[in-house]
Protein backbone atom coordinates (compact mmCIF):
# COMPACT_ATOMS: atom_id res chain seq x y z
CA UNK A 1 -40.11 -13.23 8.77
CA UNK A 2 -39.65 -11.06 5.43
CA UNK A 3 -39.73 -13.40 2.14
CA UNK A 4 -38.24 -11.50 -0.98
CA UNK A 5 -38.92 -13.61 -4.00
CA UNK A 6 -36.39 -13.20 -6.75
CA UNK A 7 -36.59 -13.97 -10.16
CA UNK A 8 -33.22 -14.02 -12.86
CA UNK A 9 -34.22 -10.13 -13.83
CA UNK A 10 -34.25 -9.06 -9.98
CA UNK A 11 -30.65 -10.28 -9.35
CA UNK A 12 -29.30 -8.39 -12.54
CA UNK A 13 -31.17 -4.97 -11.32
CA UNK A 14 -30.12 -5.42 -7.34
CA UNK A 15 -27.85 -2.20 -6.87
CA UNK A 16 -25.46 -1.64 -3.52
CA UNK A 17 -25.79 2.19 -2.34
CA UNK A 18 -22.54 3.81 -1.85
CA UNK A 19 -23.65 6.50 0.17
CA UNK A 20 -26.19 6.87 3.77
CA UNK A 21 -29.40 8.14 2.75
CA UNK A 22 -30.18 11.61 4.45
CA UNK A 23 -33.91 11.14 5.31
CA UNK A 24 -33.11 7.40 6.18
CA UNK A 25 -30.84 8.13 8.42
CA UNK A 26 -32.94 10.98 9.92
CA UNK A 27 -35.61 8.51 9.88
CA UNK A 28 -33.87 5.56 11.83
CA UNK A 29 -31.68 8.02 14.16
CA UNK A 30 -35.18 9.05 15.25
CA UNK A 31 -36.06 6.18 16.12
CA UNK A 32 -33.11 5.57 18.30
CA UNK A 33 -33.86 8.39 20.06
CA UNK A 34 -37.31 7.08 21.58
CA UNK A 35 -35.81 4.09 22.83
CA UNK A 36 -33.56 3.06 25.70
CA UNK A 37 -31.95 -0.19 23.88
CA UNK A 38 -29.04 -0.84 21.06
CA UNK A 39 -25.23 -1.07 20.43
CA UNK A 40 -23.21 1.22 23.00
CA UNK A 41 -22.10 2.33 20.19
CA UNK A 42 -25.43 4.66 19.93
CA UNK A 43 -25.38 5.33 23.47
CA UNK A 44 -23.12 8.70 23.45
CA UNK A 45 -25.22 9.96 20.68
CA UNK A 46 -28.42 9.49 22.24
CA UNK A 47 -27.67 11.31 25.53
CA UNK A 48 -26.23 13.76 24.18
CA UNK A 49 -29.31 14.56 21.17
CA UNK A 50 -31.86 14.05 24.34
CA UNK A 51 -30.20 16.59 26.37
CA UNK A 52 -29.90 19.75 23.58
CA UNK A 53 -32.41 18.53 20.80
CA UNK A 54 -35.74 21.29 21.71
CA UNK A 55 -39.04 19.41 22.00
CA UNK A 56 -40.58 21.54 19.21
CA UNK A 57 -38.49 20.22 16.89
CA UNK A 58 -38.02 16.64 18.04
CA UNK A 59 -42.17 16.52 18.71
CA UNK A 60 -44.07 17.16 15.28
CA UNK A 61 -41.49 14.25 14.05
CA UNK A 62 -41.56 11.81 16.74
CA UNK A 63 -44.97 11.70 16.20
CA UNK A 64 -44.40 11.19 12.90
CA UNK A 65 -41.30 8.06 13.50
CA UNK A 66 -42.74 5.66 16.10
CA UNK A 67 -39.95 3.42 16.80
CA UNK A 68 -42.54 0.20 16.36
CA UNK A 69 -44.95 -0.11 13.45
CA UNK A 70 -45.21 1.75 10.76
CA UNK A 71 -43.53 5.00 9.56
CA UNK A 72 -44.75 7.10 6.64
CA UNK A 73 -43.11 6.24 3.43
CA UNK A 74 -42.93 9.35 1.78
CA UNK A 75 -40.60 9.99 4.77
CA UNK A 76 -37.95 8.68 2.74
CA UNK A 77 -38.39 9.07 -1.20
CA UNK A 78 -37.95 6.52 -3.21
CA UNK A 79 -36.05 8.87 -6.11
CA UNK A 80 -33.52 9.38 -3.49
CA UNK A 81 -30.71 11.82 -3.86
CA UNK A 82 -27.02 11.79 -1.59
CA UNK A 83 -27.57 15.75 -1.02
CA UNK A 84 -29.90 16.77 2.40
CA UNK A 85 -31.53 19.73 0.79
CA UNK A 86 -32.69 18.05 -2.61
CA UNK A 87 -33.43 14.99 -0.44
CA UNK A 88 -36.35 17.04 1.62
CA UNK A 89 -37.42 18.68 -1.80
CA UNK A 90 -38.55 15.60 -2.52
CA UNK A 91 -40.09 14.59 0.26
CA UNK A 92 -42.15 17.50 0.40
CA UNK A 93 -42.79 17.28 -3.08
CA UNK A 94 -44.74 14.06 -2.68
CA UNK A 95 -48.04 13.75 -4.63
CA UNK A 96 -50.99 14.82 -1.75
CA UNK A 97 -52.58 11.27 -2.37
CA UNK A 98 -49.78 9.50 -0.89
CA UNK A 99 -49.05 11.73 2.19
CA UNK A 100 -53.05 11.21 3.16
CA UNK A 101 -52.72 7.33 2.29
CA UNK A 102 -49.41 7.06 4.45
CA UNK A 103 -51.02 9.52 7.02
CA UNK A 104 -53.76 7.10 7.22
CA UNK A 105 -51.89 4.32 8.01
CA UNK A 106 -50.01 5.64 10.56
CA UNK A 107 -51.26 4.56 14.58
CA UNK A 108 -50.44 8.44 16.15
CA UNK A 109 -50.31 9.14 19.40
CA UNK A 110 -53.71 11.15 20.97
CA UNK A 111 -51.37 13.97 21.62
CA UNK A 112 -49.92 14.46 17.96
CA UNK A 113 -53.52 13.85 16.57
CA UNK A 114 -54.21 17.44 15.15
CA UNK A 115 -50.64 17.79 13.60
CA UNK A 116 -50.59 14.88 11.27
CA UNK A 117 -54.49 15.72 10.44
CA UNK A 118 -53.09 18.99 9.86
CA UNK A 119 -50.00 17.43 7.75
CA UNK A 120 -52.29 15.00 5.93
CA UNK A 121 -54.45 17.66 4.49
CA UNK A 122 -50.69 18.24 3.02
CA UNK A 123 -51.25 22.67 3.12
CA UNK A 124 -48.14 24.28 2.58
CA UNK A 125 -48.16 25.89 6.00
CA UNK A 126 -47.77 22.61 7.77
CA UNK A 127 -45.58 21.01 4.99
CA UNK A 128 -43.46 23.74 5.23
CA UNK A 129 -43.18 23.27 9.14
CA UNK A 130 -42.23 19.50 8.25
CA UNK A 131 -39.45 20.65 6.20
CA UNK A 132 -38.18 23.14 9.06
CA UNK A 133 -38.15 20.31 12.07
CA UNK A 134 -36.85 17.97 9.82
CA UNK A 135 -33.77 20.79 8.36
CA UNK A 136 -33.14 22.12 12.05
CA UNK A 137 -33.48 18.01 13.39
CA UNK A 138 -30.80 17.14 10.68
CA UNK A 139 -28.68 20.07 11.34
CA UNK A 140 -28.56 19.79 15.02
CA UNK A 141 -28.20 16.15 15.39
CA UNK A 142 -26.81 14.61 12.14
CA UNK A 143 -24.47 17.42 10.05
CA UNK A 144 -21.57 17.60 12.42
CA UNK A 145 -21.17 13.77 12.39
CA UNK A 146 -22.25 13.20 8.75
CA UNK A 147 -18.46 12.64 7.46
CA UNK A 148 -17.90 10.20 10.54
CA UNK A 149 -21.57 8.54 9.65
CA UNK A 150 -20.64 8.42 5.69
CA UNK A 151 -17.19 6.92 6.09
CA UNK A 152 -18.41 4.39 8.02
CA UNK A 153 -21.46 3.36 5.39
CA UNK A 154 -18.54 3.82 2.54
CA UNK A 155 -16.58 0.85 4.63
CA UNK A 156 -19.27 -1.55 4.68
CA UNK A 157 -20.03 -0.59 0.96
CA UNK A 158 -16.47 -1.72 0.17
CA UNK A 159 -16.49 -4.74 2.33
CA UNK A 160 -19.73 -5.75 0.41
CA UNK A 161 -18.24 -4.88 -3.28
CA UNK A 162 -15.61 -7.50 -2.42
CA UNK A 163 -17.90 -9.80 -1.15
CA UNK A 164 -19.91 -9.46 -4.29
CA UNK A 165 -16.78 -10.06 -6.40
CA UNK A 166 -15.85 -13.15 -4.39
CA UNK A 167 -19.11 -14.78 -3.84
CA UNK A 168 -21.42 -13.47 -6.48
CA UNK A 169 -25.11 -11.31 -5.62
CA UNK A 170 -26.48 -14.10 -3.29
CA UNK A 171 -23.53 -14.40 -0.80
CA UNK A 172 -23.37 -10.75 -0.26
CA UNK A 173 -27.34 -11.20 0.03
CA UNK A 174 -27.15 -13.67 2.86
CA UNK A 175 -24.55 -11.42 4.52
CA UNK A 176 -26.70 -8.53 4.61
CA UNK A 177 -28.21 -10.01 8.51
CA UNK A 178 -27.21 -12.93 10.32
CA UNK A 179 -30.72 -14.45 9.83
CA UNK A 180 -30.60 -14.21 6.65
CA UNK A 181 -30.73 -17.58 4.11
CA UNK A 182 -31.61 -18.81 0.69
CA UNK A 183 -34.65 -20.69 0.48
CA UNK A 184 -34.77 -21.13 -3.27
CA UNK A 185 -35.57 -17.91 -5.40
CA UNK A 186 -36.62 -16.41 -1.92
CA UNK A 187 -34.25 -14.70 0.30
CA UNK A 188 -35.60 -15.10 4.09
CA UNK A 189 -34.83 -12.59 7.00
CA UNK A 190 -35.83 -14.29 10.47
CA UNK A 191 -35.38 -11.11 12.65
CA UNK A 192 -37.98 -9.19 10.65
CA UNK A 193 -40.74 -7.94 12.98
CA UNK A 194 -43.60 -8.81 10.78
CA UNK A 195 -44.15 -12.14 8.10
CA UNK A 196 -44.35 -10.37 5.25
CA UNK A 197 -43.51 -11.34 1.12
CA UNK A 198 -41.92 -8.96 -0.88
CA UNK A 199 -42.57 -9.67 -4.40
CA UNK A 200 -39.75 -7.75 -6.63
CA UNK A 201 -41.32 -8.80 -10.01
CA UNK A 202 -38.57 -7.77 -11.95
CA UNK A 203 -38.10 -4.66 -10.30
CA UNK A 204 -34.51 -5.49 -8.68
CA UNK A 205 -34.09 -4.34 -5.35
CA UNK A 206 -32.09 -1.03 -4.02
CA UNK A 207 -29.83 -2.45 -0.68
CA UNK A 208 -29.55 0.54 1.01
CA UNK A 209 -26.92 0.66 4.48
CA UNK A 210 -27.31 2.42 7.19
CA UNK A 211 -25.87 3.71 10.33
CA UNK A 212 -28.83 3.82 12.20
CA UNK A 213 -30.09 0.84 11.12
CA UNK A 214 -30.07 -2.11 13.89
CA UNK A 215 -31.92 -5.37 14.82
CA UNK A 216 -33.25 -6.03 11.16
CA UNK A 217 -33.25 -4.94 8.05
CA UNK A 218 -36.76 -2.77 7.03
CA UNK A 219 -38.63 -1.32 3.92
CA UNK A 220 -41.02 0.66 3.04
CA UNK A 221 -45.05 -0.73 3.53
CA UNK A 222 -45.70 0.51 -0.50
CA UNK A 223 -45.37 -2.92 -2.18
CA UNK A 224 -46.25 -0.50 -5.40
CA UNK A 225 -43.01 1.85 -4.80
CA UNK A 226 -39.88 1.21 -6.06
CA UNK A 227 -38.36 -1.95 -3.89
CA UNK A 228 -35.90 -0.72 -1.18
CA UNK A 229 -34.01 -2.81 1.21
CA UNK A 230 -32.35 -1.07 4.31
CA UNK A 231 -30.07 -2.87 6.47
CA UNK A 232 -27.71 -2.24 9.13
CA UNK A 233 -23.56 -2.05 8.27
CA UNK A 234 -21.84 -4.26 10.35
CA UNK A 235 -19.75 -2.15 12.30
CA UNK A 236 -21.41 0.75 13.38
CA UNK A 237 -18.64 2.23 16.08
CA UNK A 238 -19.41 5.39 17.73
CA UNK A 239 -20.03 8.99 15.67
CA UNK A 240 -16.90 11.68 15.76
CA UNK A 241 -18.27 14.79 15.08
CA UNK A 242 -16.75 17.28 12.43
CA UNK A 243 -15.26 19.67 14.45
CA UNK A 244 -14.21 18.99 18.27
CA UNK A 245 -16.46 21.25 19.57
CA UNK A 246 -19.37 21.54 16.66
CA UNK A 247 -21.44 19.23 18.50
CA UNK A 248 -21.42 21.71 21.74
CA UNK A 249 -21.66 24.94 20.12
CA UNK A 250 -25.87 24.66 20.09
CA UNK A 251 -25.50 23.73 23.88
CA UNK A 252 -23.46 26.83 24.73
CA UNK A 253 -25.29 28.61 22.40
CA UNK A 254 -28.41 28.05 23.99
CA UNK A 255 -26.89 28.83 27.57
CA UNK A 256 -26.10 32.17 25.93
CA UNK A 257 -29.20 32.93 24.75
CA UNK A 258 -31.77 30.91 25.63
CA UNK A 259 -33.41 27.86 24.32
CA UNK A 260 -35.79 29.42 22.34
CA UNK A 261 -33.96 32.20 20.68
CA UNK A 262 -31.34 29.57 19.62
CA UNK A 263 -34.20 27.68 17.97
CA UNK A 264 -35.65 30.74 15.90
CA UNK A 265 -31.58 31.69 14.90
CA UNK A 266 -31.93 28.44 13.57
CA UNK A 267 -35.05 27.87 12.16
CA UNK A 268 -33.93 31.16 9.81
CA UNK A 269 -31.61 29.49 8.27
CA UNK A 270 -33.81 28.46 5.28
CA UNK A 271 -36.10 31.59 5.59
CA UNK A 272 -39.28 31.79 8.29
CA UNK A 273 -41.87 34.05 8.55
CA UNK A 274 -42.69 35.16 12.06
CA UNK A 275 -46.05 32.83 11.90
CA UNK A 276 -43.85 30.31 10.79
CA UNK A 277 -41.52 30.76 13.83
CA UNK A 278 -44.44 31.34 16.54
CA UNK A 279 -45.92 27.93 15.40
CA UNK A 280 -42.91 26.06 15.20
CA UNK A 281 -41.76 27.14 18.43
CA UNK A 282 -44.88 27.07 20.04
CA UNK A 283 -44.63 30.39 21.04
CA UNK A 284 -46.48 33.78 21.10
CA UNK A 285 -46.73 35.76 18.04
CA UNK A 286 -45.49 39.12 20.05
CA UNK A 287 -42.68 36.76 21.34
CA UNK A 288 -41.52 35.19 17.98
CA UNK A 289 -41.46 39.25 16.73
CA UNK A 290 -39.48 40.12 20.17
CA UNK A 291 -37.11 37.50 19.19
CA UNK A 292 -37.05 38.12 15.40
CA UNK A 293 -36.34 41.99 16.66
CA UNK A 294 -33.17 40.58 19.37
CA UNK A 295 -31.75 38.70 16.85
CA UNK A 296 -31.85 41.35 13.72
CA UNK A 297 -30.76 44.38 16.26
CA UNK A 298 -27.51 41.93 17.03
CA UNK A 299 -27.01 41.09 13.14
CA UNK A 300 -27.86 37.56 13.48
CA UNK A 301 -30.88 37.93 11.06
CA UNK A 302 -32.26 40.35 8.38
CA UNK A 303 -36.00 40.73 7.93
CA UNK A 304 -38.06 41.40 4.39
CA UNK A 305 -41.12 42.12 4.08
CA UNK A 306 -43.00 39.99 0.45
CA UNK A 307 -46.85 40.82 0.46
CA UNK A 308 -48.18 40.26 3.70
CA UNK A 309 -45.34 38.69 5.29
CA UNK A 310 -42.20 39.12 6.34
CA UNK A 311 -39.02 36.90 5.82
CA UNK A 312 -36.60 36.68 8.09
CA UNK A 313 -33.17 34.99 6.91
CA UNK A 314 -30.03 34.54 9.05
CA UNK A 315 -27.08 36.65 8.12
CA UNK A 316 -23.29 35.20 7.34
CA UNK A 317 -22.52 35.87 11.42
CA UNK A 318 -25.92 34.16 12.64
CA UNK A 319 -24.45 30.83 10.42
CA UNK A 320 -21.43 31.45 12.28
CA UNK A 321 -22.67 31.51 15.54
CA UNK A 322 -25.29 28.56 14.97
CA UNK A 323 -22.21 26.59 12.97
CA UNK A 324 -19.45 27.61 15.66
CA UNK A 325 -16.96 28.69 13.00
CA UNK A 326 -15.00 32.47 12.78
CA UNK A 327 -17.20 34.71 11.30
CA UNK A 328 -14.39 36.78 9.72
CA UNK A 329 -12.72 33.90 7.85
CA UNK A 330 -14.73 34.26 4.69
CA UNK A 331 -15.44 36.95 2.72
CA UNK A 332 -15.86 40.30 4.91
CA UNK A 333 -17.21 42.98 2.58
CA UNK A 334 -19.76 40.08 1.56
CA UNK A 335 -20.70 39.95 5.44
CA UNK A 336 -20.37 43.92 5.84
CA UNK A 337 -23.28 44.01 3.02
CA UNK A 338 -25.37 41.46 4.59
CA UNK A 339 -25.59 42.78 7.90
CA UNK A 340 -25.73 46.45 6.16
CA UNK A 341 -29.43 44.90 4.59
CA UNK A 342 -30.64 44.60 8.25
CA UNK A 343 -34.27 45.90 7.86
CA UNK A 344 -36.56 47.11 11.45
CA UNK A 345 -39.64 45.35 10.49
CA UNK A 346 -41.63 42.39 12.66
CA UNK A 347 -44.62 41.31 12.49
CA UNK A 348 -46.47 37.84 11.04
């Protein structure tokens, strides 16, 4: 059972996010993925992410999101923002301290043991792979069914803003699970995995819904971060995706032309070096430069070389083909100059 203890400050600093939060909902929808139970309304989802989702990218953060116990905090920032990209800013941003504290805590399988040592030691070689699995995880799984995800966290927002209105702060707290009751200045959750007090201390509390939230509410293990609350909305029907064939175009993308290269097109979205691309694929370094070399002779990529490395960068058509939209619908002589860039060099 989780005990939050309220006092008259807490209840006039409890806030009601409007929006899903990005790494919460990258957090949770892992979870989802590693187990076989939940809603049918999940179920589509799941089979579908299992069957296209590559293991290099789902690995490093499975290890990383056990769907029991604990899960690092600095997964999911505490100064959150509603926009993806600023979102894992901060998360990689977090202050070395806390990643080896959270690291520590964290029960990791045998097999994942030399990543998160690697990850705790927080150099920017393996944060910056963290940032890449998580960007290509929240691309391929979560962006074409963001509006569908956000409209349906927006509905249980406005449900609860009337509920506030009506009953006051503690009805719409007791609503938030159905074992959920007022036991003086405490609020108690039954379903909570763990007996645990949360002591807000004048802090308020941030209720945060989510999609991929289910079972019972959770929070991060920090008592000394800023108090979160994260609950699941109460009518969590199945995803749409964006477009009505977004969610495919990776699949037939990667029956084009290949697993692999599909995963470097898209790991160059937010620049990679070909180091970056060997080790996040788990690949050869002569193989990432063959692909790097595929994909730049097509136009998919261009490749600059800063000091000792070089960058490579997908082009206006490579965003196309990963995003499954016309290439030629934008602005041309913008695209003619990007793919005019396209450089011959490879190499780490």
């Amino acid at each position: 059972m989780l005990r939050i203890h309220f006092t008259a400050e807490d209840f006039a600093r409890t806030t009601l996010a409007a929006e899903p939060d990005p790494l919460w909902e990258v957090l949770l929808s892992l979870h989802m993925l590693q187990v076989e139970d939940g809603p049918l309304a999940y179920g589509a989802w799941r089979q579908r992410m299992r069957r296209r989702l590559p293991r290099e990218t789902v690995g490093p953060l499975a290890a990383l999101a056990p769907p029991v116990g604990y899960s690092p905090d600095f997964l999911t920032p505490t100064a959150r923002s509603s926009e993806f990209g600023d979102a894992v800013d901060l998360m990689l941003s977090a202050p070395r301290q806390q990643v080896r504290t959270d690291l520590s805590r964290l029960c990791a399988r045998r097999t994942a043991a030399t990543w998160v040592r690697q990850l705790s030691e927080a150099r920017p070689e393996t944060l910056h792979r963290l940032g890449h699995s998580v960007r290509v995880y929240h691309r391929q799984a979560l962006a074409a069914y963001w509006p569908s995800l956000r409209a349906a966290v927006q509905a249980d927002n406005r449900q609860r803003m009337q509920q506030l209105t009506a009953g006051g702060v503690a009805s719409m707290l007791t609503d938030i699970h159905p074992q959920a009751r007022w036991s003086g200045q405490v609020l108690e959750i039954a379903a909570y995995p763990a007996d645990e007090e949360m002591r807000l201390d004048g802090r308020g509390l941030r209720l945060q819904p989510s999609y991929f939230c289910w079972k019972a509410p959770t929070k991060l293990a920090d008592e000394g971060l800023s108090p979160v609350l994260v609950f699941p909305i109460k009518h969590a029907s199945g995803l749409l995706h964006k477009e009505r064939s977004g969610v495919d175009t990776q699949e037939r993308l990667a029956a084009l032309v290949g697993r692999t290269r599909a995963t470097v097109l898209a790991l160059t979205v937010d620049g990679s070096t070909t180091t970056q691309l060997a080790r996040s694929c788990d690949i050869t370094l002569a193989t990432a430069s063959h692909q790097t070399a595929v994909l730049r002779d097509a136009g998919l990529i261009v490749s600059q070389r800063q000091g000792k490395s070089v960058i490579h960068q997908a082009t206006s058509l490579g965003h196309a083909l990963l995003e499954g939209t016309d290439p030629w619908s934008g602005d041309t002589d913008q695209h003619a100059s990007r793919l005019s860039t396209t450089g011959s060099h490879s190499g780490p």
